[in-house]
Each structure stands twice: as structure tokens, then as C-alpha cells.
N, C-alpha and C. Protein backbone atom coordinates (compact mmCIF):
# COMPACT_ATOMS: atom_id res chain seq x y z
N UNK A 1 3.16 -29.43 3.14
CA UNK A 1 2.84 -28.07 3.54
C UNK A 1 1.37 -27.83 3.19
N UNK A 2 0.75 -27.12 4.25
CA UNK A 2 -0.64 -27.17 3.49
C UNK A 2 -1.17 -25.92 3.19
N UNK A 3 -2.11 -25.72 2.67
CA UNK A 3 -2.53 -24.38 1.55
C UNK A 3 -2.58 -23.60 2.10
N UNK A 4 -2.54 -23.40 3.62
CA UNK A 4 -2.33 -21.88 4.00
C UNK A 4 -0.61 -21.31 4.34
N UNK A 5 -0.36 -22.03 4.73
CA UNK A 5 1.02 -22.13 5.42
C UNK A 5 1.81 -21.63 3.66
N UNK A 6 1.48 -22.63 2.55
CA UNK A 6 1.99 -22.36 1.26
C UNK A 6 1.93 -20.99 0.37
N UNK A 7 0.31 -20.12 1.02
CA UNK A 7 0.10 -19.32 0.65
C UNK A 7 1.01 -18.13 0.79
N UNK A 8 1.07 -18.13 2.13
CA UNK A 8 1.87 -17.78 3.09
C UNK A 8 3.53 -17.26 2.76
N UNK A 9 4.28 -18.54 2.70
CA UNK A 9 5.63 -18.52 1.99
C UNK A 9 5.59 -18.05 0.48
N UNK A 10 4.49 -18.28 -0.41
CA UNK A 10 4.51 -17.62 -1.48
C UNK A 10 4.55 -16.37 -1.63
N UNK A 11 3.45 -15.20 -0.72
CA UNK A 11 3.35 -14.44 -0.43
C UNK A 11 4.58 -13.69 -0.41
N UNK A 12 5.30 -14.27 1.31
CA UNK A 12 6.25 -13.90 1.53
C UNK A 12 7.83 -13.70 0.49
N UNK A 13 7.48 -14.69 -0.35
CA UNK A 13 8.71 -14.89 -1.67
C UNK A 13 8.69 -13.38 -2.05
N UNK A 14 7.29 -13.84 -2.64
CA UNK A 14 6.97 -12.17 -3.50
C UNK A 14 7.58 -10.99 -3.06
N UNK A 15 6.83 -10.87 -1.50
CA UNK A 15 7.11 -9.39 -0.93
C UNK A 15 8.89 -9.12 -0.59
N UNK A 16 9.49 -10.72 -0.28
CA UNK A 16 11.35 -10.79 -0.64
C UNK A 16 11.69 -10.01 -1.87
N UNK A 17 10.88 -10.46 -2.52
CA UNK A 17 11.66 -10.34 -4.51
C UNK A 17 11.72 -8.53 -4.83
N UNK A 18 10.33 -8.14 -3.92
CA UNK A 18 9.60 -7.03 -4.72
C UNK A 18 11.09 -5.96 -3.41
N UNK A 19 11.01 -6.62 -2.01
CA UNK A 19 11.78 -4.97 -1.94
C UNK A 19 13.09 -5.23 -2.11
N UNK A 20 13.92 -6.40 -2.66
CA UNK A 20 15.30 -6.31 -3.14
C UNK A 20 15.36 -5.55 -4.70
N UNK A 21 14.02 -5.76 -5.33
CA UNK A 21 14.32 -5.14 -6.42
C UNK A 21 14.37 -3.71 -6.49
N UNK A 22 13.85 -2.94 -5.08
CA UNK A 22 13.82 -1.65 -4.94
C UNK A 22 14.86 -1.23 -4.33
N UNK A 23 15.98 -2.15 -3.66
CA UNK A 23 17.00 -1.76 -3.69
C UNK A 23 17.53 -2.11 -1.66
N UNK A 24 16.61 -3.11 -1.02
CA UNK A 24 16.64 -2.69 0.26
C UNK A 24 17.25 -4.78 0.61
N UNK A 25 17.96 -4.41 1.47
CA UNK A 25 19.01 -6.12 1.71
C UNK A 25 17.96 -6.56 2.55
N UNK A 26 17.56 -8.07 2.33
CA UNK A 26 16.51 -8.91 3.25
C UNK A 26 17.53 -9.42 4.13
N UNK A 27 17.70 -9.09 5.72
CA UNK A 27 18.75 -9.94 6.41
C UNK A 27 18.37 -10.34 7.13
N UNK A 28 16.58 -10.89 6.85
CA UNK A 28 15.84 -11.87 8.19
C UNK A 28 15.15 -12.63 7.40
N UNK A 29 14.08 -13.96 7.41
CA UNK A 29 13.02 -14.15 7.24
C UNK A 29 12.60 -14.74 8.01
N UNK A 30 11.09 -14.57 8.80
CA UNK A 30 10.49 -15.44 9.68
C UNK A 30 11.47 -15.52 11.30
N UNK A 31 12.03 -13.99 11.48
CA UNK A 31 12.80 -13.95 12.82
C UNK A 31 11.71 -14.37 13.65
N UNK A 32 11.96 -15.44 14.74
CA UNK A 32 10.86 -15.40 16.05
C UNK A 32 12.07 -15.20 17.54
N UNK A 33 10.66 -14.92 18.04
CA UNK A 33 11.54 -14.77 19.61
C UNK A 33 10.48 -14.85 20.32
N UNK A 34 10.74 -14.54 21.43
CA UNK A 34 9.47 -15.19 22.89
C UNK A 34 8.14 -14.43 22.26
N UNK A 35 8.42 -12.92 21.53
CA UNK A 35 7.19 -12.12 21.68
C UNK A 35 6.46 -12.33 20.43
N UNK A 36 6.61 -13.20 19.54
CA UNK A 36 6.35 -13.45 18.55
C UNK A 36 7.23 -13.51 16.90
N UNK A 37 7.00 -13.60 16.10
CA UNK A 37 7.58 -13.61 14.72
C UNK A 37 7.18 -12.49 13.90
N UNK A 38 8.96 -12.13 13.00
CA UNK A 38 8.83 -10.97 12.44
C UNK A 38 9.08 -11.69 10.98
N UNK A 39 8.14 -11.25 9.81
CA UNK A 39 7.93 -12.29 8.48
C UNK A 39 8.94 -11.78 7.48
N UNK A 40 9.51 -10.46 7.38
CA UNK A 40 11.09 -10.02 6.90
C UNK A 40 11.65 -8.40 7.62
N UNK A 41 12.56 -9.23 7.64
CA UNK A 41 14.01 -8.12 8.58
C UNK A 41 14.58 -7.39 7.27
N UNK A 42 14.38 -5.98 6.97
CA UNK A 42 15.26 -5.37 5.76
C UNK A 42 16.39 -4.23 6.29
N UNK A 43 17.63 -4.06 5.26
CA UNK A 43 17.55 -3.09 5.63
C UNK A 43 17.52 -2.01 4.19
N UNK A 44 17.14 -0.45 4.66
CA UNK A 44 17.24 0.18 3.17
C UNK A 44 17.96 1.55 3.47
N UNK A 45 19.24 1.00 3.03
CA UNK A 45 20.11 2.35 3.27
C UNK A 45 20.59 2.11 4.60
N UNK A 46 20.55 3.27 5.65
CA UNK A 46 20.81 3.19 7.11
C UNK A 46 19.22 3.38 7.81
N UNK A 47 18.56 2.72 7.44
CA UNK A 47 17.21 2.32 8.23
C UNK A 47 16.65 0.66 7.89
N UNK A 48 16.33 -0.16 9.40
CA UNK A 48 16.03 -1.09 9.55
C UNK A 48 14.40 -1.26 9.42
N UNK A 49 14.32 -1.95 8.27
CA UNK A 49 12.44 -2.26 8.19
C UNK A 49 12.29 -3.53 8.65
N UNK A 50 10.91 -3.42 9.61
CA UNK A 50 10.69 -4.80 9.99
C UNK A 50 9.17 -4.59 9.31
N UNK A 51 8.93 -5.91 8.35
CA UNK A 51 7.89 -5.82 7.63
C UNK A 51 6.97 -6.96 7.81
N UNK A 52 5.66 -6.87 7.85
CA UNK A 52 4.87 -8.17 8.46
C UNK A 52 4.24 -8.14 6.53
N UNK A 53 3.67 -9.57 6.01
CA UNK A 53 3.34 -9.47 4.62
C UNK A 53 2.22 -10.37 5.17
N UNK A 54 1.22 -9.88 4.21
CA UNK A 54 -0.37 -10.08 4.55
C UNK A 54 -0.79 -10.65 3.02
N UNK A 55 -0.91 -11.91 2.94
CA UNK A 55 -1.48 -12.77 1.51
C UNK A 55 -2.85 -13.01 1.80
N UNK A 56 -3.55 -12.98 0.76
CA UNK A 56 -4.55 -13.63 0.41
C UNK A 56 -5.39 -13.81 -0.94
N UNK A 57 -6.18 -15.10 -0.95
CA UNK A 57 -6.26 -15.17 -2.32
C UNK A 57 -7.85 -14.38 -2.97
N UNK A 58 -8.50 -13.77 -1.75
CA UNK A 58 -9.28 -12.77 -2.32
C UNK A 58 -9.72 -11.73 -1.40
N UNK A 59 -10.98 -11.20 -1.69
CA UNK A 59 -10.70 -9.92 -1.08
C UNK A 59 -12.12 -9.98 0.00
N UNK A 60 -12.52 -11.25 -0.39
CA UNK A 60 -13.66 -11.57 0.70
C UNK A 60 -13.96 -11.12 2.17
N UNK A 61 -12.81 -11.53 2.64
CA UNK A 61 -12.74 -11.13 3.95
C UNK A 61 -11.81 -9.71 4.00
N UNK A 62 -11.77 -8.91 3.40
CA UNK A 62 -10.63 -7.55 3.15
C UNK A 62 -9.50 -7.53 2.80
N UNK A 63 -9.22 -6.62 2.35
CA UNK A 63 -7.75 -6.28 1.69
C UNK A 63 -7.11 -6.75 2.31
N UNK A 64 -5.83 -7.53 1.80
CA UNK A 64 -4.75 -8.07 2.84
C UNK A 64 -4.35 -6.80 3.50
N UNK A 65 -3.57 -5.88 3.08
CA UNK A 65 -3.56 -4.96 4.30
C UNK A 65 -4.71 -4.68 5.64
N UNK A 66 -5.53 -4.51 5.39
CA UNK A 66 -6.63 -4.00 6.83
C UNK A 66 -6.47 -5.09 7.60
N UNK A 67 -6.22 -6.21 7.33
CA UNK A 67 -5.61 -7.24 8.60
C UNK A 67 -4.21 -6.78 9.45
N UNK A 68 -3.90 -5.50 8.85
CA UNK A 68 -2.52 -5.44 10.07
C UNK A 68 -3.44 -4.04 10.88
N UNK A 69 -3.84 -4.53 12.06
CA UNK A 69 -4.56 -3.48 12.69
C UNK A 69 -3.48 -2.52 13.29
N UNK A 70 -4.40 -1.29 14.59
CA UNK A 70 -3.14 -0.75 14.95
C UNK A 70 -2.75 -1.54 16.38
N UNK A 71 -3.04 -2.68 16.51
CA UNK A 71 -2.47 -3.31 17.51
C UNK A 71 -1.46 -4.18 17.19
N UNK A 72 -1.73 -4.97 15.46
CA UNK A 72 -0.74 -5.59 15.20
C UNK A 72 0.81 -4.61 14.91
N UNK A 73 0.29 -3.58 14.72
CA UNK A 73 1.16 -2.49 14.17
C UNK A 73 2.25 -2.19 15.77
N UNK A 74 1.42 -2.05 17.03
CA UNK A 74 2.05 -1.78 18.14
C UNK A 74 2.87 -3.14 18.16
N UNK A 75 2.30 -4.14 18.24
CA UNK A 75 3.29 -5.77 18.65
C UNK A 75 4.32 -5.42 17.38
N UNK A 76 4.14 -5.10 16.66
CA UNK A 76 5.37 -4.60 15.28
C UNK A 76 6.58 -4.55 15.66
N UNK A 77 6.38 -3.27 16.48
CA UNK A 77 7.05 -2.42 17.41
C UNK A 77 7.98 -2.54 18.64
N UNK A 78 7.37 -3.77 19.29
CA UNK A 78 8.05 -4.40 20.22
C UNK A 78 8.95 -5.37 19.53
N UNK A 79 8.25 -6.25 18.15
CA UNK A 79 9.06 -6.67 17.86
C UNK A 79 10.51 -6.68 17.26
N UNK A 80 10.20 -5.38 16.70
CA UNK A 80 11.37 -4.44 16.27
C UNK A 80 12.22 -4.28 17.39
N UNK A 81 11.53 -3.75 18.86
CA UNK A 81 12.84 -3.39 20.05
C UNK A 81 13.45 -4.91 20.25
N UNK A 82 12.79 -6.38 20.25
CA UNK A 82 13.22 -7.49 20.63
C UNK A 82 14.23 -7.42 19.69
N UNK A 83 14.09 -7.55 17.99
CA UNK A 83 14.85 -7.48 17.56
C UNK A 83 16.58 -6.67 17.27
N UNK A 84 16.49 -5.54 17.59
CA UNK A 84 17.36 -4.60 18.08
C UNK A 84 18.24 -5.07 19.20
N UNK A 85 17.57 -5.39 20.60
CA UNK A 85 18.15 -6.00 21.52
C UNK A 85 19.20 -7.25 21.42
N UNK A 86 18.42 -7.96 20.29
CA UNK A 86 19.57 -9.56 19.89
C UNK A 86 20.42 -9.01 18.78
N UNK A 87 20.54 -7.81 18.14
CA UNK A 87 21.19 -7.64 17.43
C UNK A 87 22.37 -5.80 17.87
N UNK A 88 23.01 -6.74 18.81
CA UNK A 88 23.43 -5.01 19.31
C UNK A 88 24.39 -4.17 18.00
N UNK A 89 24.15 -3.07 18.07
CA UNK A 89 25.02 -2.31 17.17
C UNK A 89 24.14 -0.99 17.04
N UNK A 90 24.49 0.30 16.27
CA UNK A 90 23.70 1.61 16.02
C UNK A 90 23.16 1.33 14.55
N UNK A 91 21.72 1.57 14.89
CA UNK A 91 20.63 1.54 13.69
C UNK A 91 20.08 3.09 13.68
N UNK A 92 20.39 3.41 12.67
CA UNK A 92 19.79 5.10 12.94
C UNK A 92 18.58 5.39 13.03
N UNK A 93 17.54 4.43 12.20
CA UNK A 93 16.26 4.72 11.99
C UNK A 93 15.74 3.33 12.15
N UNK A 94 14.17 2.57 12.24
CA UNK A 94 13.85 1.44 12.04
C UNK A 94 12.30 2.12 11.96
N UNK A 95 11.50 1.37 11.16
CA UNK A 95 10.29 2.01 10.29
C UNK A 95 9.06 0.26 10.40
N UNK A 96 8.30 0.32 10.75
CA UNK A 96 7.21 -0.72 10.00
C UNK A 96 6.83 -0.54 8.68
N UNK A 97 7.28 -1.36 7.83
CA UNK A 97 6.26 -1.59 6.96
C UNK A 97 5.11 -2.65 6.60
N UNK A 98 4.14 -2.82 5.96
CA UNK A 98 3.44 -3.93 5.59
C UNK A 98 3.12 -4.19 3.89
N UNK A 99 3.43 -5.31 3.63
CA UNK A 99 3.44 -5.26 2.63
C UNK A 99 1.78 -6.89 1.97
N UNK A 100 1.17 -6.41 1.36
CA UNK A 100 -0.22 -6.65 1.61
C UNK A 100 -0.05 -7.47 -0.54
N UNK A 101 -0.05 -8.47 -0.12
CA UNK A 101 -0.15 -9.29 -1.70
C UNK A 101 -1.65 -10.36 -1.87
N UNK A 102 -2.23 -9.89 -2.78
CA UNK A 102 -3.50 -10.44 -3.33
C UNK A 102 -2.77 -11.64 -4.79
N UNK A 103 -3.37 -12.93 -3.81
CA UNK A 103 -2.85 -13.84 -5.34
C UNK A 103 -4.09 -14.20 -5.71
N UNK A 104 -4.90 -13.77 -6.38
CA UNK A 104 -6.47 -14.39 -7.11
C UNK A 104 -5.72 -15.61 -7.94
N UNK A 105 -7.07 -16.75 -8.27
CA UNK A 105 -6.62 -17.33 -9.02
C UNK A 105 -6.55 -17.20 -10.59
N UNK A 106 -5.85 -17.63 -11.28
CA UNK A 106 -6.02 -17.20 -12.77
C UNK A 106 -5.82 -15.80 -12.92
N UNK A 107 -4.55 -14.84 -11.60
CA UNK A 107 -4.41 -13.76 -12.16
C UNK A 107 -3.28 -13.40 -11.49
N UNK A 108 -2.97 -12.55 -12.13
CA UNK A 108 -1.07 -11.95 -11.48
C UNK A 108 -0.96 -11.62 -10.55
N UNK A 109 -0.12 -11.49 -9.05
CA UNK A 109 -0.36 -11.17 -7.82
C UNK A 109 -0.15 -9.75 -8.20
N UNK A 110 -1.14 -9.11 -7.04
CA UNK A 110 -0.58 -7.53 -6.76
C UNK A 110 -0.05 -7.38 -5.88
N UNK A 111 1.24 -7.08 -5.33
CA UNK A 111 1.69 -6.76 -4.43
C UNK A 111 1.51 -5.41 -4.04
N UNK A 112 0.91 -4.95 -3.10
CA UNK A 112 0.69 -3.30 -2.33
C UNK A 112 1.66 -3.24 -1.46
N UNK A 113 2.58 -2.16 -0.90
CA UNK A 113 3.83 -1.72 0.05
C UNK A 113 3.33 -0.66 0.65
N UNK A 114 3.08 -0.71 2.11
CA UNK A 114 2.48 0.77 2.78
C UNK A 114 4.29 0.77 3.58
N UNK A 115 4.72 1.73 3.74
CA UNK A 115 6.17 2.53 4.21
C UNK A 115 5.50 2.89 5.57
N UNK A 116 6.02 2.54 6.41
CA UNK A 116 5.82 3.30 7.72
C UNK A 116 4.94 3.27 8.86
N UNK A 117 3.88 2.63 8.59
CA UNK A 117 2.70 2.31 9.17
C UNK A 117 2.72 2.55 10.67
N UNK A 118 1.65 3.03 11.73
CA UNK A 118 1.75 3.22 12.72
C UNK A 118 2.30 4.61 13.19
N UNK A 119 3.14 5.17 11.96
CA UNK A 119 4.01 6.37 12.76
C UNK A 119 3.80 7.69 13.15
């Protein structure tokens, strides 16, 4: 696996760990379909989060969050309806979130959680 791809799944671990501990069921990782890939499927309560997680190991090129623009935020969106579509049943609510983790080296990740993005 190589160092980005690793970064990546690490990232993604994290941002798994951080919203089960807040209380919300991970029942996707890395869903793809024709329109692209969704990096975790949650749900919290009776609302479906589809959450894209943004790693990086500094802040050189910007906050991992400001990489989810509002276009990635619209493809979000579709990906959420793709997702919905392969999964028939009543979802009352479904929300974007992004969840934006800084791993520096020689220091503790921060994980940041923006709720809602786009809305």
C-alpha cells in the first residue's frame, strides 16, 4: 500500500472510531457506484450521514477540510441519492458531513467534524 492510499485508510479508521464513539452505526465504508465513492455510510438515530474524510499530514496545502469544495459537497449529494436508490426503504433525513483529520508527524491526530455541510 503506498503512503497516500495508507494515509488515507488511516484517516478514514480515525474518522470510523471518532463517530461510533459519538454514538452513530458505520453501515458503509468506501461505498462506490458508477458516480463515484462514498468514504463512510452512517447512520445517527433516524438520519443517514454520508461523510467524505479529508487526511492530511500538514497544513501546507490547507486544512483538510477546505478540500471538500461546494462542488465536492454537490457530487456528495448525488451520491447520497445513488446511494438511497440501491438501498430502498424510508430514511427520514440524510445530511453531508465531512470529517477533516490532520496527522502531523510526531503529534496526535486532530480530528475536526463539520455536521451538515452544503445545507
Amino acid at each position: 500500500m503506498d503512503g497516500h492510499v495508507a494515509l488515507g485508510t488511516y484517516g478514514e479508521d480515525l474518522a470510523a472510531r471518532y463517530l461510533r464513539e459519538r454514538g452513530l452505526q458505520i453501515l458503509e465504508r468506501n461505498w462506490r457506484c458508477a458516480e463515484g465513492e462514498i468514504d463512510l455510510v452512517a447512520l445517527d438515530g433516524d438520519c443517514l450521514v454520508v461523510c467524505e474524510v479529508k487526511t492530511r499530514r500538514g497544513t501546507g496545502a490547507g486544512d483538510p477540510l477546505e478540500a471538500v469544495t461546494w462542488e465536492k459537497a454537490r457530487r456528495l449529494r448525488r451520491l447520497a441519492a445513488a446511494y438511497l436508490r440501491s438501498r430502498p426503504g424510508a430514511v427520514p433525513q440524510v445530511r453531508i458531513d465531512v470529517i477533516g483529520v490532520l496527522a502531523e508527524r510526531g503529534r496526535p491526530p486532530v480530528v475536526r467534524h463539520v455536521v451538515a455541510v452544503g445545507s
